[in-house]
Protein backbone atom coordinates (compact mmCIF):
# COMPACT_ATOMS: atom_id res chain seq x y z
CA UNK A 1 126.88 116.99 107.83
CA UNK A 2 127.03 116.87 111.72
CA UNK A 3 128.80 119.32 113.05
CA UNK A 4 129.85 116.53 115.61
CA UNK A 5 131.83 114.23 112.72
CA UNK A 6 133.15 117.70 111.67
CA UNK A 7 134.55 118.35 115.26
CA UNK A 8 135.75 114.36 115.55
CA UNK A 9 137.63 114.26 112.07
CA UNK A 10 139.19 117.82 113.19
CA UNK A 11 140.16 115.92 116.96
CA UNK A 12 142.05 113.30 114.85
CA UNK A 13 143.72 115.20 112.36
CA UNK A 14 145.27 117.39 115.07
CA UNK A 15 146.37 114.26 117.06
CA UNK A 16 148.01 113.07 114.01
CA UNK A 17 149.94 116.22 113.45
CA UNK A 18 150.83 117.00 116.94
CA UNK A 19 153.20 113.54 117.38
CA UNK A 20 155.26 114.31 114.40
CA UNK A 21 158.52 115.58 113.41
CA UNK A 22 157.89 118.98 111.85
CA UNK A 23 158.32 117.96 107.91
CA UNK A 24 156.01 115.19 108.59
CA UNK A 25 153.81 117.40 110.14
CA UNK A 26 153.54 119.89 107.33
CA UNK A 27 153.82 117.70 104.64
CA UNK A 28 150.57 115.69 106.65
CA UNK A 29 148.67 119.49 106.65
CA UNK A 30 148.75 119.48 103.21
CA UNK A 31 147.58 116.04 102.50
CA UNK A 32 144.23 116.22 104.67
CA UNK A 33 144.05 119.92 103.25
CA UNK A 34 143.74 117.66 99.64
CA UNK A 35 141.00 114.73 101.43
CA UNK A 36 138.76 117.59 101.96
CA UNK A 37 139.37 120.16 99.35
CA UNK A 38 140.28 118.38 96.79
CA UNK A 39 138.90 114.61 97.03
CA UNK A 40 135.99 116.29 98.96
CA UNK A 41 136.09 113.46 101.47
CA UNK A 42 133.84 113.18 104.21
CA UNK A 43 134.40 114.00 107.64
CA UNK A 44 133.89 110.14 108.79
CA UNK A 45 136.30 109.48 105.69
CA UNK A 46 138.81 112.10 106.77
CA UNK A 47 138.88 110.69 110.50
CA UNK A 48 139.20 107.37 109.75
CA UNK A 49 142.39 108.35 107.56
CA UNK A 50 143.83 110.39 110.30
CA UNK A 51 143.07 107.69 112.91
CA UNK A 52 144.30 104.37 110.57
CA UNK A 53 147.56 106.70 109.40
CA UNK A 54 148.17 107.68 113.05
CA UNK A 55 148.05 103.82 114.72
CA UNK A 56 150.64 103.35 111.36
CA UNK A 57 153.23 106.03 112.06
CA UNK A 58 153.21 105.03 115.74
CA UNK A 59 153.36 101.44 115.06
CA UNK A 60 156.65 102.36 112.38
CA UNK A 61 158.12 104.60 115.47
CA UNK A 62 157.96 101.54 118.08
CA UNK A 63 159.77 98.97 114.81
CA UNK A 64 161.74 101.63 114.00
CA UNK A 65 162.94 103.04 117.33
CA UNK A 66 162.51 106.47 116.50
CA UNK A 67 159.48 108.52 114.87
CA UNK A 68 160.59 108.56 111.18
CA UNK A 69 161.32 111.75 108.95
CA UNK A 70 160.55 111.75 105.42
CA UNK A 71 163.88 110.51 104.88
CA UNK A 72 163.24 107.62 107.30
CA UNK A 73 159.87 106.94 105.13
CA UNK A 74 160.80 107.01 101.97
CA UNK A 75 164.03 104.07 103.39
CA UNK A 76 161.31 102.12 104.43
CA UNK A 77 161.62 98.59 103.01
CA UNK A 78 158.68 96.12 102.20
CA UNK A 79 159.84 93.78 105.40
CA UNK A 80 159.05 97.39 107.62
CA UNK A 81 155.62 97.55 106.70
CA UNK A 82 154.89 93.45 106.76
CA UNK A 83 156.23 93.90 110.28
CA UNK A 84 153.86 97.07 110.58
CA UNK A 85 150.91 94.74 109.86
CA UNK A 86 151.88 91.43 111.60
CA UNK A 87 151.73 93.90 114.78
CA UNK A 88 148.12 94.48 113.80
CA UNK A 89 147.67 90.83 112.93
CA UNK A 90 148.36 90.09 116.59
CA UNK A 91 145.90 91.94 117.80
CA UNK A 92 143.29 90.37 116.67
CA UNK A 93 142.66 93.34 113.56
CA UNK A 94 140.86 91.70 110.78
CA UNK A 95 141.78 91.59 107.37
CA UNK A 96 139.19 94.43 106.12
CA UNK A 97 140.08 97.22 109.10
CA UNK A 98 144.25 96.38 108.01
CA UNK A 99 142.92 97.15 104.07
CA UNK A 100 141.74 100.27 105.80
CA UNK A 101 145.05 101.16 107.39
CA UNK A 102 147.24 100.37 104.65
CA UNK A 103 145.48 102.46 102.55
CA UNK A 104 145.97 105.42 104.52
CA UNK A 105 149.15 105.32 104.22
CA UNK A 106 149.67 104.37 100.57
CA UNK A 107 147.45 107.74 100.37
CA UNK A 108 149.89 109.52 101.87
CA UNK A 109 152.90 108.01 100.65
CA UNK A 110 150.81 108.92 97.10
CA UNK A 111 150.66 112.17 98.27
CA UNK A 112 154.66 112.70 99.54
CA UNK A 113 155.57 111.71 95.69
CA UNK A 114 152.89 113.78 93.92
CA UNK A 115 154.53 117.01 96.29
CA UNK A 116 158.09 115.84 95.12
CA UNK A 117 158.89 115.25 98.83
CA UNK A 118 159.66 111.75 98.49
CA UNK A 119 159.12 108.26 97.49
CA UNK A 120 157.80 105.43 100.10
CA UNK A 121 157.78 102.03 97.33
CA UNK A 122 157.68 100.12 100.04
CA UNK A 123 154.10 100.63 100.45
CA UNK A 124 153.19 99.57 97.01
CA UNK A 125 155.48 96.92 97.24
CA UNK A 126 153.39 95.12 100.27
CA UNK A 127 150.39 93.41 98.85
CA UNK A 128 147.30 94.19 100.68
CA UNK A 129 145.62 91.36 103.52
CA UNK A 130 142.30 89.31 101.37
CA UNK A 131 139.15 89.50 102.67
CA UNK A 132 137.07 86.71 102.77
CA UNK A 133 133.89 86.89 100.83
CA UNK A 134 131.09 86.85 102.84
CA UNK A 135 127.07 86.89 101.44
CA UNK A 136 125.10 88.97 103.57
CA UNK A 137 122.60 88.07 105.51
CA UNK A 138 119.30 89.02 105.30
CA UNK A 139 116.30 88.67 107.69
CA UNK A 140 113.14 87.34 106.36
CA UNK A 141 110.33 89.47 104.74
CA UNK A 142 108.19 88.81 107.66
CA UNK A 143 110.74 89.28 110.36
CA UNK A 144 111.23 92.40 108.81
CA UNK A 145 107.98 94.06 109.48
CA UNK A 146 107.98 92.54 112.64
CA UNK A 147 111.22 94.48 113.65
CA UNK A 148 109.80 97.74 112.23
CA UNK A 149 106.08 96.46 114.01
CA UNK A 150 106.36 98.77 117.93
CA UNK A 151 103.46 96.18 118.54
CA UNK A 152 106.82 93.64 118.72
CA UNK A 153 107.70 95.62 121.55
CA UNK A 154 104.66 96.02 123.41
CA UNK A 155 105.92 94.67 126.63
CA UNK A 156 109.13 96.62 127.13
CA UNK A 157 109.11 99.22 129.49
CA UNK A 158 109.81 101.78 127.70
CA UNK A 159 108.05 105.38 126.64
CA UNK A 160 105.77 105.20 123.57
CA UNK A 161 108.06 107.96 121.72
CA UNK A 162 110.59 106.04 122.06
CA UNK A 163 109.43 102.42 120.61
CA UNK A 164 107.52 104.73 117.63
CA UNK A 165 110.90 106.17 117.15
CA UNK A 166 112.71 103.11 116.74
CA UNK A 167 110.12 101.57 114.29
CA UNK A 168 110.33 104.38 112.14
CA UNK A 169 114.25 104.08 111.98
CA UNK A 170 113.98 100.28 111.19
CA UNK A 171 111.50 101.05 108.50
CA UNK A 172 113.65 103.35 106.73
CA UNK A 173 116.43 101.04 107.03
CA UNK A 174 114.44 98.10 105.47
CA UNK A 175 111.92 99.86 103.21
CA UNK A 176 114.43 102.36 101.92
CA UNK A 177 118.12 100.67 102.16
CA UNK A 178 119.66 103.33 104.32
CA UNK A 179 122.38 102.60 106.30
CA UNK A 180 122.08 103.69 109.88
CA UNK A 181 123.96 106.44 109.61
CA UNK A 182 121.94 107.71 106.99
CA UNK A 183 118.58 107.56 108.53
CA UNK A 184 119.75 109.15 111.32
CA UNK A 185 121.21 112.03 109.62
CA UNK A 186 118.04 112.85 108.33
CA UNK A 187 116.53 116.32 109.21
CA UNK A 188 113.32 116.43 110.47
CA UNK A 189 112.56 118.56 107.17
CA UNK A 190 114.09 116.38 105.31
CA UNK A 191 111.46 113.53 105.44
CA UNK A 192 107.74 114.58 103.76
CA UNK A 193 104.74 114.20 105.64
CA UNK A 194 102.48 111.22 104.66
CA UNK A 195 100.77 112.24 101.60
CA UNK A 196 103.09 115.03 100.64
CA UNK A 197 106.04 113.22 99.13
CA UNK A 198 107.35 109.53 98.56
CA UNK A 199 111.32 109.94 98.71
CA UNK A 200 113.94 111.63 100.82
CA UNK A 201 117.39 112.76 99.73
CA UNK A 202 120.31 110.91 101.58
CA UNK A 203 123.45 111.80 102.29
CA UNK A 204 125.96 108.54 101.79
CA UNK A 205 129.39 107.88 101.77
CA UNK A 206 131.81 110.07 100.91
CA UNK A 207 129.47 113.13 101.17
CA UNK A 208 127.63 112.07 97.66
CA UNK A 209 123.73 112.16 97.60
CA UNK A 210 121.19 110.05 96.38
CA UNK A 211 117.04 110.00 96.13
CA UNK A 212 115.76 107.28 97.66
CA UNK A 213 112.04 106.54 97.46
CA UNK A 214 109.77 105.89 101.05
CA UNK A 215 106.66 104.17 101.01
CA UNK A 216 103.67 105.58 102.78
CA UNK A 217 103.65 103.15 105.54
CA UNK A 218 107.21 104.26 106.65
CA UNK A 219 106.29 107.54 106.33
CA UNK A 220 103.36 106.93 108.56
CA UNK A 221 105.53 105.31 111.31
CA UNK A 222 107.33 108.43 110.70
CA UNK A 223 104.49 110.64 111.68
CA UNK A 224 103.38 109.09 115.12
CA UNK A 225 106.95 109.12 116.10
CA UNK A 226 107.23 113.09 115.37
CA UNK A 227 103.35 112.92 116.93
CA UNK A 228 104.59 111.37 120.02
CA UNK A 229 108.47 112.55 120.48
CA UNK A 230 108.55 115.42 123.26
CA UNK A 231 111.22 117.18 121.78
CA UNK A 232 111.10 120.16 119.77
CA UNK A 233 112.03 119.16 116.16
CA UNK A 234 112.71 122.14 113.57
CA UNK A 235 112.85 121.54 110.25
CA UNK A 236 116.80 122.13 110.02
CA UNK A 237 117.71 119.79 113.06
CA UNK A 238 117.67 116.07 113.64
CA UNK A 239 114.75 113.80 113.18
CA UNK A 240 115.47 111.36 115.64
CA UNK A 241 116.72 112.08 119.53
CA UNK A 242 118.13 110.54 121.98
CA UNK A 243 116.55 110.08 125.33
CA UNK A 244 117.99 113.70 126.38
CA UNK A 245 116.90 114.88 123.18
CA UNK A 246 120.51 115.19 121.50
CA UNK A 247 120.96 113.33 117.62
CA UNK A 248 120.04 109.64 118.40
CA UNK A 249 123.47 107.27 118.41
CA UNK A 250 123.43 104.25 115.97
CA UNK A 251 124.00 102.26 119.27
CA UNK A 252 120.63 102.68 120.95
CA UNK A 253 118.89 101.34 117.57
CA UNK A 254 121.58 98.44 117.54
CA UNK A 255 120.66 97.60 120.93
CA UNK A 256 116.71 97.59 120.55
CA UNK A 257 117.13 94.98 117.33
CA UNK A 258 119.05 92.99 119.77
CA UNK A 259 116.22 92.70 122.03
CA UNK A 260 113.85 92.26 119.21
CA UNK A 261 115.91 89.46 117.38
CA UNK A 262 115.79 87.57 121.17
CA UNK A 263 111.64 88.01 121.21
CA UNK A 264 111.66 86.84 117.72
CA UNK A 265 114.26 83.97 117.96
CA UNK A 266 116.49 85.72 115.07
CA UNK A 267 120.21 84.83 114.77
CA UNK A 268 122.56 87.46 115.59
CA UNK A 269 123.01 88.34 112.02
CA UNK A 270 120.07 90.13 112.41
CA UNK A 271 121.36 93.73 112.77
CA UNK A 272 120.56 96.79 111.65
CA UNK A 273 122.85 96.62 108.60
CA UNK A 274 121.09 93.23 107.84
CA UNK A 275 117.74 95.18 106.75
CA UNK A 276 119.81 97.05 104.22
CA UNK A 277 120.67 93.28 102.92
CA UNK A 278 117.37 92.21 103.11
CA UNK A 279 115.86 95.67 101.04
CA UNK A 280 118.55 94.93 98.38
CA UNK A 281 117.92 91.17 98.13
CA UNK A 282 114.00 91.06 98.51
CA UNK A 283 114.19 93.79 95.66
CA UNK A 284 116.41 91.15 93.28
CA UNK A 285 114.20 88.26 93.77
CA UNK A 286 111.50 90.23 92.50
CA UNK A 287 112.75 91.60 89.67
CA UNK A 288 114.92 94.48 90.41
CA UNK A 289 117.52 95.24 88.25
CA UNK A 290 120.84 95.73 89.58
CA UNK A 291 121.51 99.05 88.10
CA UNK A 292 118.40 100.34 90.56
CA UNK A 293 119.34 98.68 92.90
CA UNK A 294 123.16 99.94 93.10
CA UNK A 295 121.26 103.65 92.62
CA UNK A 296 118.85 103.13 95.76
CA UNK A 297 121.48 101.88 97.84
CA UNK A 298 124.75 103.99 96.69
CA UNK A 299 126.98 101.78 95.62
CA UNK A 300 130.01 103.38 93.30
CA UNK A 301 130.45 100.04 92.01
CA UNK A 302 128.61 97.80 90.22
CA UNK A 303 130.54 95.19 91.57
CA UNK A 304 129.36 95.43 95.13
CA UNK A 305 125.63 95.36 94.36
CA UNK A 306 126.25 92.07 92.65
CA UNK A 307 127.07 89.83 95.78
CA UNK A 308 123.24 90.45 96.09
CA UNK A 309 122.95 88.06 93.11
CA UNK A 310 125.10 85.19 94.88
CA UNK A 311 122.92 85.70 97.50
CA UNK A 312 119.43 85.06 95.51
CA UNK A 313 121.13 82.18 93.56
CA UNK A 314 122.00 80.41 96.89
CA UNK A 315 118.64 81.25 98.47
CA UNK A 316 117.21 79.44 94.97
CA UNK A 317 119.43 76.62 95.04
CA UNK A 318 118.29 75.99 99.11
CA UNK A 319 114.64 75.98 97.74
CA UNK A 320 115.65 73.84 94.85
CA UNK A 321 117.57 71.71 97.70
CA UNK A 322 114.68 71.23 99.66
CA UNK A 323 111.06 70.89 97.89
CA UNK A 324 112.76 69.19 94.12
CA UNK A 325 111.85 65.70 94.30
CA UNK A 326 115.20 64.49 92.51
CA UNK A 327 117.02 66.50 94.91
CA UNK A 328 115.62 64.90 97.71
CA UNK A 329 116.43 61.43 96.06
CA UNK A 330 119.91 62.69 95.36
CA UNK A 331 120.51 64.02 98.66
CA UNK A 332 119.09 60.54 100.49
CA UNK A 333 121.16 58.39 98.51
């Protein structure tokens, strides 16, 4: 784990603590002390907790007039927190980010109960904002490679390192379902030398690890990045760098498929995230299983693999749509 998340989750839990009354404080200490003890959450996990349960408690303090106690908290009524989450509402906070923050504090209102220090029903009571289900996206098996192609790139003017480097991130993305943050946590141990291994081990979310396989390709664009890159890499430190040579942010790689995906004509859908669609759903229409597929990408539900299959049905019935002869007629009637 980066020691940088570490520092960031540890940045937000104090901010959290700080700006309360003292009971709330302590009784706060002991719940993150259960997120990462207990639960074993993440760092990532743990800051986005302290961070959505923070914005909560200060948007209860500006309805409530006051910073509230536990006594104050466990009065709340369900009109206090619809209030809570209207405010969010009008700020434009969509409906998966306000899933987020209620659940932050149902955790800790879970938590205040389970301690004996109170009950908050009023979080329980509120039913949680519905997200609207969206199939993802993917790219096409040819744009795909061309992302992951530094020959797609040739023009930019930009160091040969540094094009290498992004291939080799887009390949892992797309030939191994990683999501970004993922491939770049990788060590530059981590990932076997073409020829002397065909998987990694990934660290995911909530701090749970899974073997992914790599083909030899990737792990060729691999090598003439670490040929080319003119940074020392040891074996315990991070595979890809930044420009200075610190860990590489998820932004610079988000910004070179934007300039790709305008060379190539792609939609904006094309992101990095979209080649972990497109590894999933090119896998399903050619026979993987969903079970794999759910291992390879790290899924704790079955359930959220399975939009993958909605995904290859409508990509059939477009096909179907377009070359069937009596769907033609029917559609030209």
């Amino acid at each position: 784990m980066a020691s940088s998340d570490v520092e960031k989750a540890e940045r937000a839990e104090r901010g959290l603590i700080a700006a309360q009354p003292p009971e709330v404080a302590a009784a706060l200490r002991s719940w993150l002390d259960r997120l990462a003890h207990e639960r074993r959450l993440s760092a990532k996990t743990r800051e986005a907790y302290a961070r959505d349960l923070s914005t909560f408690l200060t948007l209860m303090t500006q309805h409530l007039g006051q910073r509230p106690d536990l006594a104050a908290l466990g009065a709340l009524h369900p009109r206090d927190v619809r209030a809570v989450i209207a405010a969010r509402r009008a700020e434009g906070i969509e409906a998966r980010t306000l899933m987020r923050f209620l659940a932050a504090a149902r955790s800790f209102g879970r938590h205040l109960e389970r301690e004996g220090l109170g009950k908050v029903g009023a979080l329980a009571a509120v039913r949680a904002p519905k997200l609207a289900r969206s199939l993802p996206r993917p790219v096409s098996i040819a744009d795909a490679r061309a992302l992951a192609n530094p020959a797609t790139r040739a023009g930019e003017d930009r160091e040969p390192w540094v094009l290498a480097r992004d291939a080799a991130v887009i390949a892992l993305l797309y030939g191994s379902g990683l999501r970004i943050s993922e491939a770049l946590a990788l060590t530059a141990g981590e990932v076997p030398a073409p020829g002397a291994g065909d998987h990694v081990t990934v660290t995911g979310k909530g701090g749970k690890t899974r073997m992914v396989p790599v083909l030899q390709p990737v792990l060729e664009l691999v090598a003439d990045y670490v040929r080319l890159c003119p940074w020392s890499l040891p074996p315990d430190g991070p595979l890809f760098r930044g420009a200075k040579g610190g860990p590489l942010s998820p932004r610079i790689v988000q910004l070179a498929v934007e300039r790709m995906r305008g060379s190539l004509g792609l939609p904006d859908s094309a992101t990095p995230h979209a080649l972990r669609h497109s590894f999933a759903t090119h896998l399903l229409a050619r026979g993987g299983d969903l079970r794999s597929i759910q291992e390879l990408l790290g899924h704790a539900s079955l359930s959220t693999t399975q939009i993958y299959a909605a995904v290859d049905a409508a990509a059939l019935m477009s096909a179907w749509r377009s070359a069937h002869p009596r769907a033609q007629v029917k559609a030209g009637s």
